[in-house]
PDB file of N, CA and C in Angstrom:
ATOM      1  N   UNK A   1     -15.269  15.535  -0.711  1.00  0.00           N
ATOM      2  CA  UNK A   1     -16.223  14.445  -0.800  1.00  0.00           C
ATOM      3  C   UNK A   1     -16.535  13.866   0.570  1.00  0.00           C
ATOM      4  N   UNK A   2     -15.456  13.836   1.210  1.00  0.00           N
ATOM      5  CA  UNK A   2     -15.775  13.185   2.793  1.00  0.00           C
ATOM      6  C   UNK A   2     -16.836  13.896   3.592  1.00  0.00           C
ATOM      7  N   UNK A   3     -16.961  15.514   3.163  1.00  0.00           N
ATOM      8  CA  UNK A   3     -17.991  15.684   4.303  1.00  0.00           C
ATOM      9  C   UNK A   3     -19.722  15.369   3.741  1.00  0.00           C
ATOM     10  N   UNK A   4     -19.784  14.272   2.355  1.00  0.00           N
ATOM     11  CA  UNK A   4     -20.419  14.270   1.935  1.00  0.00           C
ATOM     12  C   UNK A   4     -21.532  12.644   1.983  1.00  0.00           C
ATOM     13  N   UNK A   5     -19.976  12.270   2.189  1.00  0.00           N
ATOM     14  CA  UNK A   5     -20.259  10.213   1.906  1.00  0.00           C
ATOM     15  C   UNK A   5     -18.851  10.173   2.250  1.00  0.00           C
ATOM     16  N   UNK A   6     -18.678   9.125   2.748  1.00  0.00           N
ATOM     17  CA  UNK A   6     -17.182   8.359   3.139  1.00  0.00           C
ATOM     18  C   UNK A   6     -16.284   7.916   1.728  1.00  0.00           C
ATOM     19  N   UNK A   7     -15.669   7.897   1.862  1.00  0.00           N
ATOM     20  CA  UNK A   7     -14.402   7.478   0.226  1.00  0.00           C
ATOM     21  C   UNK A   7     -13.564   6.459   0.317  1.00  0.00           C
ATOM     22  N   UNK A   8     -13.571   6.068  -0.740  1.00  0.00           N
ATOM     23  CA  UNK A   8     -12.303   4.526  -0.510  1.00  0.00           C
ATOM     24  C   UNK A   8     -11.746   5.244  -2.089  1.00  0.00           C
ATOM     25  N   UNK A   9     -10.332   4.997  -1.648  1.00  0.00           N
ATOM     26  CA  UNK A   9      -9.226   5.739  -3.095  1.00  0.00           C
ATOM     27  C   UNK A   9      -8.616   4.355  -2.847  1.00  0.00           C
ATOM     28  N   UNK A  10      -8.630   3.787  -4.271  1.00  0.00           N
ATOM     29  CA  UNK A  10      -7.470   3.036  -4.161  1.00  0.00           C
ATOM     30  C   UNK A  10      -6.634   3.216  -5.595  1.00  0.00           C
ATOM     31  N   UNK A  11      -5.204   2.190  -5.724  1.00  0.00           N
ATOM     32  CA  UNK A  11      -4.318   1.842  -6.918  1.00  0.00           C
ATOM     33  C   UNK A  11      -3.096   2.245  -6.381  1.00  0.00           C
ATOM     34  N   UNK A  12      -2.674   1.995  -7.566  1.00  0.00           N
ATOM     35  CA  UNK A  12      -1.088   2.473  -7.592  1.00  0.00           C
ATOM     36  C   UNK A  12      -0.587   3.718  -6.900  1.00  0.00           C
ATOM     37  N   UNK A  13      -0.484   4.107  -5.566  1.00  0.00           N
ATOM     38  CA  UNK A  13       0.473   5.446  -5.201  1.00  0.00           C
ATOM     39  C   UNK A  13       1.664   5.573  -5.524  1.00  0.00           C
ATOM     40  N   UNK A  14       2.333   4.863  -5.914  1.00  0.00           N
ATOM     41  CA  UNK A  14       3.714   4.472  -6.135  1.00  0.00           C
ATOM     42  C   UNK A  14       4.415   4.808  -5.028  1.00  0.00           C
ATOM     43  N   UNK A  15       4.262   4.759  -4.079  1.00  0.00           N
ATOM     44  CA  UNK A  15       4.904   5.056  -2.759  1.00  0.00           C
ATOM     45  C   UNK A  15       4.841   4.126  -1.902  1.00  0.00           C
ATOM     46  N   UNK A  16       5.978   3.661  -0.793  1.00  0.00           N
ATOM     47  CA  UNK A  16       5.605   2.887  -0.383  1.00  0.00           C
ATOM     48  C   UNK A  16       5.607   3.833   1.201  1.00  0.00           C
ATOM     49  N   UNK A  17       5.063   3.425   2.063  1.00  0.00           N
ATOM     50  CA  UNK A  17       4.568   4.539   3.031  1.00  0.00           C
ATOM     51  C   UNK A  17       5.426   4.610   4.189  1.00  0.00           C
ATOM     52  N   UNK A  18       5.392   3.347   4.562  1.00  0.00           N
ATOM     53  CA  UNK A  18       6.970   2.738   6.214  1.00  0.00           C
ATOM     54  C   UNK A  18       7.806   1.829   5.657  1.00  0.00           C
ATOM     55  N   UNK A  19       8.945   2.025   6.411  1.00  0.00           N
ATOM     56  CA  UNK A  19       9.793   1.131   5.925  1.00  0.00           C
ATOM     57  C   UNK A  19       9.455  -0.311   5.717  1.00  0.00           C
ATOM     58  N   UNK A  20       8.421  -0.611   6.596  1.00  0.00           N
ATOM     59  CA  UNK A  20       7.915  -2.137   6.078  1.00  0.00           C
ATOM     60  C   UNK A  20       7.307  -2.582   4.709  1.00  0.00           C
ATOM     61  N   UNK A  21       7.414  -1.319   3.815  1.00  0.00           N
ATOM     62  CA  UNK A  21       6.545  -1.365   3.108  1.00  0.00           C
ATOM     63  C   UNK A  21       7.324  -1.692   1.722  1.00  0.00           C
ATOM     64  N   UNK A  22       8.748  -2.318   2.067  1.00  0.00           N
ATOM     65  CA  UNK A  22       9.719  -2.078   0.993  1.00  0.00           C
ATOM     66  C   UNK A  22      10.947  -2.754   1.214  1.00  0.00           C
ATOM     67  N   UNK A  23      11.479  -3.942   0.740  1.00  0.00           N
ATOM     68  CA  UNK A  23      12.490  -5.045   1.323  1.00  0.00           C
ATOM     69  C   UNK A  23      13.661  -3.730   1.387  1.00  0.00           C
ATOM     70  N   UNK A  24      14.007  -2.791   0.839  1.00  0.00           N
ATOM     71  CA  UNK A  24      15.443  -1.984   1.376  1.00  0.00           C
ATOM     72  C   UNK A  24      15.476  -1.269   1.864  1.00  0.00           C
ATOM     73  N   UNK A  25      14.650  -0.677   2.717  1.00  0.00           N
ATOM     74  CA  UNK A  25      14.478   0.611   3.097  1.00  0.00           C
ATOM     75  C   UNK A  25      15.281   1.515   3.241  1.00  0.00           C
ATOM     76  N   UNK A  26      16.300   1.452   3.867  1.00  0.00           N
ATOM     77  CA  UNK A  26      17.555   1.909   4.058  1.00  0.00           C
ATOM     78  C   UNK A  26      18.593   2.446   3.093  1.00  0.00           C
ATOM     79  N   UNK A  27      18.669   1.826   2.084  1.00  0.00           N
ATOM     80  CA  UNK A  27      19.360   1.954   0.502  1.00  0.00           C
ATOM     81  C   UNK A  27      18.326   2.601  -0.132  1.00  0.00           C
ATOM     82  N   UNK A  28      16.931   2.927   0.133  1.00  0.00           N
ATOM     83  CA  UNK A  28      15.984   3.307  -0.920  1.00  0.00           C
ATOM     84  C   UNK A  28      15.918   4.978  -0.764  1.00  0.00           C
ATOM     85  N   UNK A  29      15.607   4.853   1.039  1.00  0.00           N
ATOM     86  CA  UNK A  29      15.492   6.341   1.313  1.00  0.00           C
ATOM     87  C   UNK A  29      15.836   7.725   0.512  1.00  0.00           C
ATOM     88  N   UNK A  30      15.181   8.082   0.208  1.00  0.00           N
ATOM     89  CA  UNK A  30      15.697   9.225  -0.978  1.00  0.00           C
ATOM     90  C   UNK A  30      16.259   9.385  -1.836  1.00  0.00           C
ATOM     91  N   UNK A  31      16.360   7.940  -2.018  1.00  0.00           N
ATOM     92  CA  UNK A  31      17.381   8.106  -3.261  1.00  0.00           C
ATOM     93  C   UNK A  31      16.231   7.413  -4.264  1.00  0.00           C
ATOM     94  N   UNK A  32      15.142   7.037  -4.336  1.00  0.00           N
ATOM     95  CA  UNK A  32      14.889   6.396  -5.392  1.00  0.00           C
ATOM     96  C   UNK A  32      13.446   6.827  -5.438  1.00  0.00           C
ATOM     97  N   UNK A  33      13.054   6.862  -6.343  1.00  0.00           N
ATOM     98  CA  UNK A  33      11.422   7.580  -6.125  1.00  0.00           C
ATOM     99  C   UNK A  33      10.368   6.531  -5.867  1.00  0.00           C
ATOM    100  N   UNK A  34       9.599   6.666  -5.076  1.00  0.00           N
ATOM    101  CA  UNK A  34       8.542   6.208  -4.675  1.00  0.00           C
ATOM    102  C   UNK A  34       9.007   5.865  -3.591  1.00  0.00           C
ATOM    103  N   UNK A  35      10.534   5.951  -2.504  1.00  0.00           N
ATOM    104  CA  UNK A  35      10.516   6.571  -0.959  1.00  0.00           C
ATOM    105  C   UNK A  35      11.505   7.464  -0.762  1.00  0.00           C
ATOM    106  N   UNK A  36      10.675   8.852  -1.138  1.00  0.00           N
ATOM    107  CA  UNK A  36      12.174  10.114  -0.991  1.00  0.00           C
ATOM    108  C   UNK A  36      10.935  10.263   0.234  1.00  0.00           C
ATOM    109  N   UNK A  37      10.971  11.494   1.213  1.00  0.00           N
ATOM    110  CA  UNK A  37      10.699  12.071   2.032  1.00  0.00           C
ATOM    111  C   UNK A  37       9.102  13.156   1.661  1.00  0.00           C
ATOM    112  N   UNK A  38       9.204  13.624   0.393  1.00  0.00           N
ATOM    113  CA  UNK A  38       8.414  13.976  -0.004  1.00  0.00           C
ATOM    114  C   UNK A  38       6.927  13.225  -0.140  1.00  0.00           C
ATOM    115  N   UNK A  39       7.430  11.882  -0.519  1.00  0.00           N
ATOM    116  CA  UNK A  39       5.977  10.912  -1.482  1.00  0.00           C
ATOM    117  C   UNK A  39       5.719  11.113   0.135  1.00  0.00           C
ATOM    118  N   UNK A  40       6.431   9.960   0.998  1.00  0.00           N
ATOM    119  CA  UNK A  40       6.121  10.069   2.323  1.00  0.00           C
ATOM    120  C   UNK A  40       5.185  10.679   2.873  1.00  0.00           C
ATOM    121  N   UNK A  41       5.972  12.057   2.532  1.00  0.00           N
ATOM    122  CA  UNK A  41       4.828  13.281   3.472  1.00  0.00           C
ATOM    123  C   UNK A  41       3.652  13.268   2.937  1.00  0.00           C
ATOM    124  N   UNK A  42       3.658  13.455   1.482  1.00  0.00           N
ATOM    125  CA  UNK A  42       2.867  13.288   1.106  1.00  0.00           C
ATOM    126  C   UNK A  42       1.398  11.861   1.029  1.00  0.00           C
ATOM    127  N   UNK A  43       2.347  10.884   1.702  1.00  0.00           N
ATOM    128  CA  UNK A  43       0.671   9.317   2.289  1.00  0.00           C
ATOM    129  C   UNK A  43       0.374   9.953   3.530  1.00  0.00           C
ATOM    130  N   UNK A  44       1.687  10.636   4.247  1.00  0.00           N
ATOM    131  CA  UNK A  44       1.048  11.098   5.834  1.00  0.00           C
ATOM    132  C   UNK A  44      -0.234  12.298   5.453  1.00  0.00           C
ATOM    133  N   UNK A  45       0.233  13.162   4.690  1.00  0.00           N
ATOM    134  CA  UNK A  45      -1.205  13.625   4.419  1.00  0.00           C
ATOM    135  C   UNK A  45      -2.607  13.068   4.177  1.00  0.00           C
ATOM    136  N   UNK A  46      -2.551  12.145   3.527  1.00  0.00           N
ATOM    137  CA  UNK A  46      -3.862  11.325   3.139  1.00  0.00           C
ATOM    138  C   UNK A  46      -4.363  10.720   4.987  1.00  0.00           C
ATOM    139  N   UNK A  47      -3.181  10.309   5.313  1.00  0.00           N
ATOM    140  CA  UNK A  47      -3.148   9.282   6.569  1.00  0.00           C
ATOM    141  C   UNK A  47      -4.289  10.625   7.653  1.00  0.00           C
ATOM    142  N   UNK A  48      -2.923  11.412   7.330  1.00  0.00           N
ATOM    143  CA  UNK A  48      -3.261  12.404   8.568  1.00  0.00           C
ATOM    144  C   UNK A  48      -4.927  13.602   8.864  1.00  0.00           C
ATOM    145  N   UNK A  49      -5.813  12.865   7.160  1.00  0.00           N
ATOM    146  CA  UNK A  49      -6.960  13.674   6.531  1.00  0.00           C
ATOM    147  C   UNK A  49      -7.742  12.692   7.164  1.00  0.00           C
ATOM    148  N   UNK A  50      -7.367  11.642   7.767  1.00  0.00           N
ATOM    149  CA  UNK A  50      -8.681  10.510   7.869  1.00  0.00           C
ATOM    150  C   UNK A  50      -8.730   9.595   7.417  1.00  0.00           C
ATOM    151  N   UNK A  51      -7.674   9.410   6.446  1.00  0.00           N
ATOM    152  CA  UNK A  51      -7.718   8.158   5.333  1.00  0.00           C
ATOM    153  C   UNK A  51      -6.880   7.090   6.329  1.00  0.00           C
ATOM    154  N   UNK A  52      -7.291   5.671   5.961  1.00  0.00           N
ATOM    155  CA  UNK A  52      -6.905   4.743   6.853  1.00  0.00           C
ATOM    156  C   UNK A  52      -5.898   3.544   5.729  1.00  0.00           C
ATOM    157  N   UNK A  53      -5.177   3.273   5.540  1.00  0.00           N
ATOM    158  CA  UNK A  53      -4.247   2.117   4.905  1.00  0.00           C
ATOM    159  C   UNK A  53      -5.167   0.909   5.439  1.00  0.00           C
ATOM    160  N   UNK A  54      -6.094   0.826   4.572  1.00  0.00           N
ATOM    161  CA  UNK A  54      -7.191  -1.106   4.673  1.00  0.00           C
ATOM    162  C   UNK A  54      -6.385  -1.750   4.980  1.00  0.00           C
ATOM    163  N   UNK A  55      -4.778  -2.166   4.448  1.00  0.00           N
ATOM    164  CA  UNK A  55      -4.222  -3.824   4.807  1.00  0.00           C
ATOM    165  C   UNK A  55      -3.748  -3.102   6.019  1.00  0.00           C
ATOM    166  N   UNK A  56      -2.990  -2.416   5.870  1.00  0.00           N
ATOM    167  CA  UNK A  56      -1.338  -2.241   6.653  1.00  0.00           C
ATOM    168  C   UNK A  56      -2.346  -2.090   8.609  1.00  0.00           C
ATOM    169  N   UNK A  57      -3.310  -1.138   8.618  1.00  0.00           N
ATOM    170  CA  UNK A  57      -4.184  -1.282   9.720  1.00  0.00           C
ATOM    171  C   UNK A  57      -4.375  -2.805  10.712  1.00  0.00           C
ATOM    172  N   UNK A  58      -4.908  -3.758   9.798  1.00  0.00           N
ATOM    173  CA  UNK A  58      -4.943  -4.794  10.902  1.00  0.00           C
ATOM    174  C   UNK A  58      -3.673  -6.162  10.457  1.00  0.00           C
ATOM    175  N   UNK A  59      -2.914  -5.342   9.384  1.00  0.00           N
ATOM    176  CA  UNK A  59      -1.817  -6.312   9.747  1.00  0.00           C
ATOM    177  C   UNK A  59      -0.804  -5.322  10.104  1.00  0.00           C
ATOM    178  N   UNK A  60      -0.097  -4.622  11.343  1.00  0.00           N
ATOM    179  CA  UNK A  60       0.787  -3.828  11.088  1.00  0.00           C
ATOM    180  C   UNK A  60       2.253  -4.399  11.238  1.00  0.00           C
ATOM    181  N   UNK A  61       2.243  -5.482  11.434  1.00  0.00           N
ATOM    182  CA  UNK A  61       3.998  -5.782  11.600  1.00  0.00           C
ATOM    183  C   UNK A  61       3.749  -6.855  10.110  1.00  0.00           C
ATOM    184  N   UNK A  62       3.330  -7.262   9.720  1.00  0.00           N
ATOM    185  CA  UNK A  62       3.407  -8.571   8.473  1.00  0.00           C
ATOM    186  C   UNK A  62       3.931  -7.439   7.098  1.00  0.00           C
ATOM    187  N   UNK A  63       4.736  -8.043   6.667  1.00  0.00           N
ATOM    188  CA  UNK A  63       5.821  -7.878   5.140  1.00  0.00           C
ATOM    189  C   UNK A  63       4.910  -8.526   4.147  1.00  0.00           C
ATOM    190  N   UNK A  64       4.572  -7.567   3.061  1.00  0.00           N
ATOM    191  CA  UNK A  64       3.459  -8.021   1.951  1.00  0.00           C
ATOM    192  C   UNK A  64       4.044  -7.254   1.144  1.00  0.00           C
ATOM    193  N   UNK A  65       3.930  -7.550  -0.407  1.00  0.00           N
ATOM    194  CA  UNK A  65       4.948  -6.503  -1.420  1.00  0.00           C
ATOM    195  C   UNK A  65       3.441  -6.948  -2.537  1.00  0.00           C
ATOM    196  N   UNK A  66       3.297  -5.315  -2.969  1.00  0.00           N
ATOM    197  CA  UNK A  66       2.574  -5.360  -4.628  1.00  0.00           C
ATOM    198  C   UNK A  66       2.853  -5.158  -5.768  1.00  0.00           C
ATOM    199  N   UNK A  67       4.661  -4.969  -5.341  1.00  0.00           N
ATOM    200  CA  UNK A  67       5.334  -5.120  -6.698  1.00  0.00           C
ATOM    201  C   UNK A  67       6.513  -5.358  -6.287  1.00  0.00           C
ATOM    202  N   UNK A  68       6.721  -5.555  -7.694  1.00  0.00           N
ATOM    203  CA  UNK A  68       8.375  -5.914  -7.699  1.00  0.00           C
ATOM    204  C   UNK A  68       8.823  -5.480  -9.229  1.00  0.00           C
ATOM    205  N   UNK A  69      10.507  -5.600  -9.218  1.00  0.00           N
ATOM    206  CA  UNK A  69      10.889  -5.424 -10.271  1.00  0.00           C
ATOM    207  C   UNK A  69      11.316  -5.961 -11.567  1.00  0.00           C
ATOM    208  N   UNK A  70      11.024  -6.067 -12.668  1.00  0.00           N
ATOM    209  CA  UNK A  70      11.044  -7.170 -13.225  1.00  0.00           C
ATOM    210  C   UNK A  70      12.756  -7.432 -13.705  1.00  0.00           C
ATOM    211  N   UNK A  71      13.748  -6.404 -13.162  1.00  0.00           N
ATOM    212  CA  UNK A  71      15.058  -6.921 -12.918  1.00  0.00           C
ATOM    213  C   UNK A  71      15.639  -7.897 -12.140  1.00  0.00           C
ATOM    214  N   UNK A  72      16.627  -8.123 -12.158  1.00  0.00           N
ATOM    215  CA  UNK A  72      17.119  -8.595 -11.169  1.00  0.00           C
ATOM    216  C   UNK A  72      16.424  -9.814  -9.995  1.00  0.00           C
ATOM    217  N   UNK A  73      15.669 -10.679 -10.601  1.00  0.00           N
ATOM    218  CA  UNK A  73      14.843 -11.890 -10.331  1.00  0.00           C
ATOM    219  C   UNK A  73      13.876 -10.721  -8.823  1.00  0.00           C
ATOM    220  N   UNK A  74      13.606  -9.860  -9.071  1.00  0.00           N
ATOM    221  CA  UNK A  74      13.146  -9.417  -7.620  1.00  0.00           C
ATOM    222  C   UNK A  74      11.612 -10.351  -7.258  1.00  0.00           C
ATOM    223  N   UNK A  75      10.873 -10.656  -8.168  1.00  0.00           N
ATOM    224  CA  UNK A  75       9.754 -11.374  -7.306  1.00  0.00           C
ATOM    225  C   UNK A  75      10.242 -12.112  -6.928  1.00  0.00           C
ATOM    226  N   UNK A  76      11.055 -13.740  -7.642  1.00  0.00           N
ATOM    227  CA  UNK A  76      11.757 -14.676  -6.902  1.00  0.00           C
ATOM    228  C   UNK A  76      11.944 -14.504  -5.996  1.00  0.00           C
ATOM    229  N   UNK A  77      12.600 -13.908  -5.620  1.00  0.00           N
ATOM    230  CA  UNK A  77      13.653 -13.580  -4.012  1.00  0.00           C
ATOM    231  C   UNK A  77      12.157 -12.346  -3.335  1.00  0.00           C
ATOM    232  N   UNK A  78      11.409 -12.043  -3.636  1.00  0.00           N
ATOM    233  CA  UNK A  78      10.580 -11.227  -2.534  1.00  0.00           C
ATOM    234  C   UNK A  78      11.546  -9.752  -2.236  1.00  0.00           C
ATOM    235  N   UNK A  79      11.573  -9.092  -3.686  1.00  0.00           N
ATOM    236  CA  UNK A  79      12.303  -8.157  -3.469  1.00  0.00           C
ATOM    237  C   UNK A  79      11.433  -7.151  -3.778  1.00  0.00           C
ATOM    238  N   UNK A  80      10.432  -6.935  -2.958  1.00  0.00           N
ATOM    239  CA  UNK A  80       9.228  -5.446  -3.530  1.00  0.00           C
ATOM    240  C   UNK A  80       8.942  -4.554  -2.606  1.00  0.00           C
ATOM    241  N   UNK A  81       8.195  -4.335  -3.035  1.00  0.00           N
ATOM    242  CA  UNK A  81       7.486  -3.122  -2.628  1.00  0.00           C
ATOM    243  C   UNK A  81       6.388  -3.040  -2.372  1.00  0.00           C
ATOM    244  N   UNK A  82       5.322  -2.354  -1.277  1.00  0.00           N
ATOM    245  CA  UNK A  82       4.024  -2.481  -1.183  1.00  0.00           C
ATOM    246  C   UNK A  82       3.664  -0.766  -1.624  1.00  0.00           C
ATOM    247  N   UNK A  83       3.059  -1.066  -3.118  1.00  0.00           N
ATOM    248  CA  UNK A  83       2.721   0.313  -3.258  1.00  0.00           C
ATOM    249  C   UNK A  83       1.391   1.039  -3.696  1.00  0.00           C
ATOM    250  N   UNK A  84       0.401  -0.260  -3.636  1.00  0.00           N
ATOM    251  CA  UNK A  84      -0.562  -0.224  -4.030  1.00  0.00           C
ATOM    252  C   UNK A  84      -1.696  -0.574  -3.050  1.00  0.00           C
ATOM    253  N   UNK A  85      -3.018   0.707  -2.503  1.00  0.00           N
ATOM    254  CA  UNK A  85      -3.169   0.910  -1.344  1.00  0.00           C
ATOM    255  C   UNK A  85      -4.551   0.837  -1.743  1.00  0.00           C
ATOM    256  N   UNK A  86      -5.497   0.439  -0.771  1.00  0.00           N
ATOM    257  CA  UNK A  86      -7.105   1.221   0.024  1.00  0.00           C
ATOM    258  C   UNK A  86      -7.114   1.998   0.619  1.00  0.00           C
ATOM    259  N   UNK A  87      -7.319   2.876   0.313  1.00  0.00           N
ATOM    260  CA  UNK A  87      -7.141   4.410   1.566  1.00  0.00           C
ATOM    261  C   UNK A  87      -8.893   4.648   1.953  1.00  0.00           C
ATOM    262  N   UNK A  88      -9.403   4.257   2.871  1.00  0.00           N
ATOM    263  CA  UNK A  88     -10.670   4.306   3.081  1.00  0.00           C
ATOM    264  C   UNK A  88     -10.822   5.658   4.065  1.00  0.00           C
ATOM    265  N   UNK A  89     -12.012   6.388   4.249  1.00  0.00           N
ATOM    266  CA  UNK A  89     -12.320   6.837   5.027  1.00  0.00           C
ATOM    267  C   UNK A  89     -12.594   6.197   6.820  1.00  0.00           C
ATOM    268  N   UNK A  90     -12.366   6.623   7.434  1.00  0.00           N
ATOM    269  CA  UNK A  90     -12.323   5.829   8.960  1.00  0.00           C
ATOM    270  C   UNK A  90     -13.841   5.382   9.062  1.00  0.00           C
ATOM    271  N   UNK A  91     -14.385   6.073   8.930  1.00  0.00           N
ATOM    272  CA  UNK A  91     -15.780   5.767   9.348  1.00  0.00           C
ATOM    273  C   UNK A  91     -16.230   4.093   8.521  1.00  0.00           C
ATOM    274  N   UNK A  92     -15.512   3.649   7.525  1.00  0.00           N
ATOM    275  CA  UNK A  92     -15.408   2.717   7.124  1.00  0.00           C
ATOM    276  C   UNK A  92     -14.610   1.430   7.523  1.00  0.00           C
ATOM    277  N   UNK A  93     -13.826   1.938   7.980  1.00  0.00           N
ATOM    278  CA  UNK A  93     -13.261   0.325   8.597  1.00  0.00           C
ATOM    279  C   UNK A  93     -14.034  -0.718   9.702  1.00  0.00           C
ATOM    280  N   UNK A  94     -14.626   0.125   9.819  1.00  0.00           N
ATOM    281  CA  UNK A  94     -15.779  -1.331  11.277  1.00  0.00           C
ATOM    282  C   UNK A  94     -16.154  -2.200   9.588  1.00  0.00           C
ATOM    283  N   UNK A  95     -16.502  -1.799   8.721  1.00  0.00           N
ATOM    284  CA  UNK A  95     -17.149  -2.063   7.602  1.00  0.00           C
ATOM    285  C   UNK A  95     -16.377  -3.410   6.848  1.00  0.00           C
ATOM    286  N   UNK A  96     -15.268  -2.816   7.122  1.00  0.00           N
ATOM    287  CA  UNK A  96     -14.024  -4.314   6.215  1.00  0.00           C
ATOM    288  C   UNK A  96     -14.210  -5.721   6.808  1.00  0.00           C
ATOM    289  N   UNK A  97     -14.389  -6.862   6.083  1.00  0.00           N
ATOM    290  CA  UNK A  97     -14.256  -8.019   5.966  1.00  0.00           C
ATOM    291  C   UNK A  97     -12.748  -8.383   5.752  1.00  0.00           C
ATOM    292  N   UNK A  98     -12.500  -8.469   4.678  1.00  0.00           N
ATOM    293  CA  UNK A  98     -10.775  -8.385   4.165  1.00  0.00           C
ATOM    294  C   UNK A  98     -10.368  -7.452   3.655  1.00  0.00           C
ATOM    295  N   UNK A  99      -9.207  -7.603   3.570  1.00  0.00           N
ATOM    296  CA  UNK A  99      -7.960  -6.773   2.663  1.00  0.00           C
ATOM    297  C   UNK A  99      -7.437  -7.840   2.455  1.00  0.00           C
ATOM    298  N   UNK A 100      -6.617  -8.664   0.965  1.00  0.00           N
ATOM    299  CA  UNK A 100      -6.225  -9.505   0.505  1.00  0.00           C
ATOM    300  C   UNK A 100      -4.859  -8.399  -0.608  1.00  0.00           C
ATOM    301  N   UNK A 101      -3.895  -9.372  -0.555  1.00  0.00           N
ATOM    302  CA  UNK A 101      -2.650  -8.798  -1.729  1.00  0.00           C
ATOM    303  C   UNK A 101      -2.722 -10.243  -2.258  1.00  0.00           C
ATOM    304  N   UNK A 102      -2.771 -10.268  -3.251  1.00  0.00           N
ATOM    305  CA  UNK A 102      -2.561 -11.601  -3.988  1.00  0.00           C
ATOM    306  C   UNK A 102      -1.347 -11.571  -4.991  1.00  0.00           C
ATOM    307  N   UNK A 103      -0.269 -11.930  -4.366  1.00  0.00           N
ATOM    308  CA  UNK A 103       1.235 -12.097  -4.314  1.00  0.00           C
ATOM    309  C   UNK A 103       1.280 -13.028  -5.331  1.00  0.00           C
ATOM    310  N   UNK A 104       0.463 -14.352  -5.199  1.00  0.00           N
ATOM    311  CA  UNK A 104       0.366 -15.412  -5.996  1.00  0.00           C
ATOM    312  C   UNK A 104       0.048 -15.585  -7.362  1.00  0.00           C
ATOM    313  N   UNK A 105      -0.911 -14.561  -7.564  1.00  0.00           N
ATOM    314  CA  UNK A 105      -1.418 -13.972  -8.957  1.00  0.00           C
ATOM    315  C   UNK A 105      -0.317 -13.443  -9.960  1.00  0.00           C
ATOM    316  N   UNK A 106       0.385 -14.091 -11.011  1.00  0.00           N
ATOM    317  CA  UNK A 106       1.732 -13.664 -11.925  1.00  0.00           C
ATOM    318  C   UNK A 106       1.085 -12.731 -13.486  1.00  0.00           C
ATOM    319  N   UNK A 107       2.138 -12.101 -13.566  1.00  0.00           N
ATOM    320  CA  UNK A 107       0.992 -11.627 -15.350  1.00  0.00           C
ATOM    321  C   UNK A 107       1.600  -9.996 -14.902  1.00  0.00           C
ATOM    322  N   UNK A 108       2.274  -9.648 -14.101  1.00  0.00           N
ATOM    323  CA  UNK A 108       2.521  -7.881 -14.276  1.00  0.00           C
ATOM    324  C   UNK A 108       3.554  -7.632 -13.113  1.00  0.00           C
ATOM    325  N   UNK A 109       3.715  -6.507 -12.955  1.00  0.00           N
ATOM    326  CA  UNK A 109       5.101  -6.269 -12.176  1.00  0.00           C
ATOM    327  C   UNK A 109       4.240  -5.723 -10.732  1.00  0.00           C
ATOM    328  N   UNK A 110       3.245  -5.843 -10.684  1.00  0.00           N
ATOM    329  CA  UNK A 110       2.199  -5.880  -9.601  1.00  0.00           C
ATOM    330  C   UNK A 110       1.057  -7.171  -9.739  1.00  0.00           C
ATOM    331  N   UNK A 111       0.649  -7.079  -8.346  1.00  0.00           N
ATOM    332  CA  UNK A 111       0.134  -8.338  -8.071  1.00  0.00           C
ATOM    333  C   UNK A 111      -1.500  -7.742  -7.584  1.00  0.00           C
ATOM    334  N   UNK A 112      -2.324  -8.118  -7.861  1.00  0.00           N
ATOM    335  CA  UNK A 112      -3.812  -7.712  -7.419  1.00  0.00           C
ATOM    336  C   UNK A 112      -3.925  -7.716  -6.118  1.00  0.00           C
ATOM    337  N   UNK A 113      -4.965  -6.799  -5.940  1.00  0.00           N
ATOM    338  CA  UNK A 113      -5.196  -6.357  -4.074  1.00  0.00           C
ATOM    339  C   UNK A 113      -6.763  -6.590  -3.813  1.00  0.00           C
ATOM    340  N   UNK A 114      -6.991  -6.502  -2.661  1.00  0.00           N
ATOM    341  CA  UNK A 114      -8.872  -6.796  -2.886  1.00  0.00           C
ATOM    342  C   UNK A 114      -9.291  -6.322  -1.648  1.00  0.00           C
ATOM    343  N   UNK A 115     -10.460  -5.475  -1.632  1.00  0.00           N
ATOM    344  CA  UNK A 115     -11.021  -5.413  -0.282  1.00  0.00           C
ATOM    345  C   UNK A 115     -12.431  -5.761  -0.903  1.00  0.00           C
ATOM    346  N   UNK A 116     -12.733  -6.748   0.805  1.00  0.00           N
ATOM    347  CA  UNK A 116     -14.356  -7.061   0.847  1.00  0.00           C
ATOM    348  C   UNK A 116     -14.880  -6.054   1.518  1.00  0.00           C
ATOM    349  N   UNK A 117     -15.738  -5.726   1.451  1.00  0.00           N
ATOM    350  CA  UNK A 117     -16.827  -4.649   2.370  1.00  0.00           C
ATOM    351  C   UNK A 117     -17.908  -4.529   2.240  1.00  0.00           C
ATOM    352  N   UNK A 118     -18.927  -4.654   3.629  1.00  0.00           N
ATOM    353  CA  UNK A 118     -19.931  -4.505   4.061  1.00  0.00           C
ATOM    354  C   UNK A 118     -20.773  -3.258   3.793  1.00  0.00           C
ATOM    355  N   UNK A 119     -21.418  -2.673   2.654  1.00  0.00           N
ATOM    356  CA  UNK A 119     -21.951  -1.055   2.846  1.00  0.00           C
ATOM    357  C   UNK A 119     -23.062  -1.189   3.061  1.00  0.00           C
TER     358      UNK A 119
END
């Protein structure tokens, strides 16, 4: 499709992509699905096709989670995961206004995401 019109994929990857992308990183690493080495390789592919991460791009050091678990009080305490993405084509990002995670929004074990854009 890209060599056709530019693409925006978004939702649930269930992956979270860098370690920022996930309060444990360290305890999670391969052992738990959605950050073994595989999913990984598998966002670097998207990453590495052209596709651009809308939030994580112009916030790259800020901690944002789009889910959590509904064990173990994990939203309370900010115990998630960012796994739910905009994967835009590059040629699109001059184009972005926002990328928003709305953390604040309650009702599911994910929290709504939003991009504005200029087409």
């Amino acid at each position: 499709m890209e060599k056709k019109k530019p693409v925006i994929a978004c939702g649930n990857f269930n992956v979270a992509h860098r370690p920022i992308d996930l309060k444990n990183d360290k305890s999670n690493y391969n052992k738990t699905a959605g950050y073994t080495q595989i999913e990984i390789d598998g966002m670097d592919n998207f990453t590495g096709a052209g596709f651009v991460d809308s939030w994580r791009k112009p916030h790259p050091d800020e901690v944002a989670y789009t889910y959590w678990s509904y064990r173990f009080k994990a939203r309370e305490r900010n115990t998630g995961w960012r796994i739910d993405y905009f994967l835009l084509s590059e040629s699109l990002m001059s184009k972005v206004k926002a990328v928003t995670i709305y953390s604040d929004i309650l009702g599911s074990d994910h929290c709504p995401i939003g991009l504005e854009i200029d087409l």
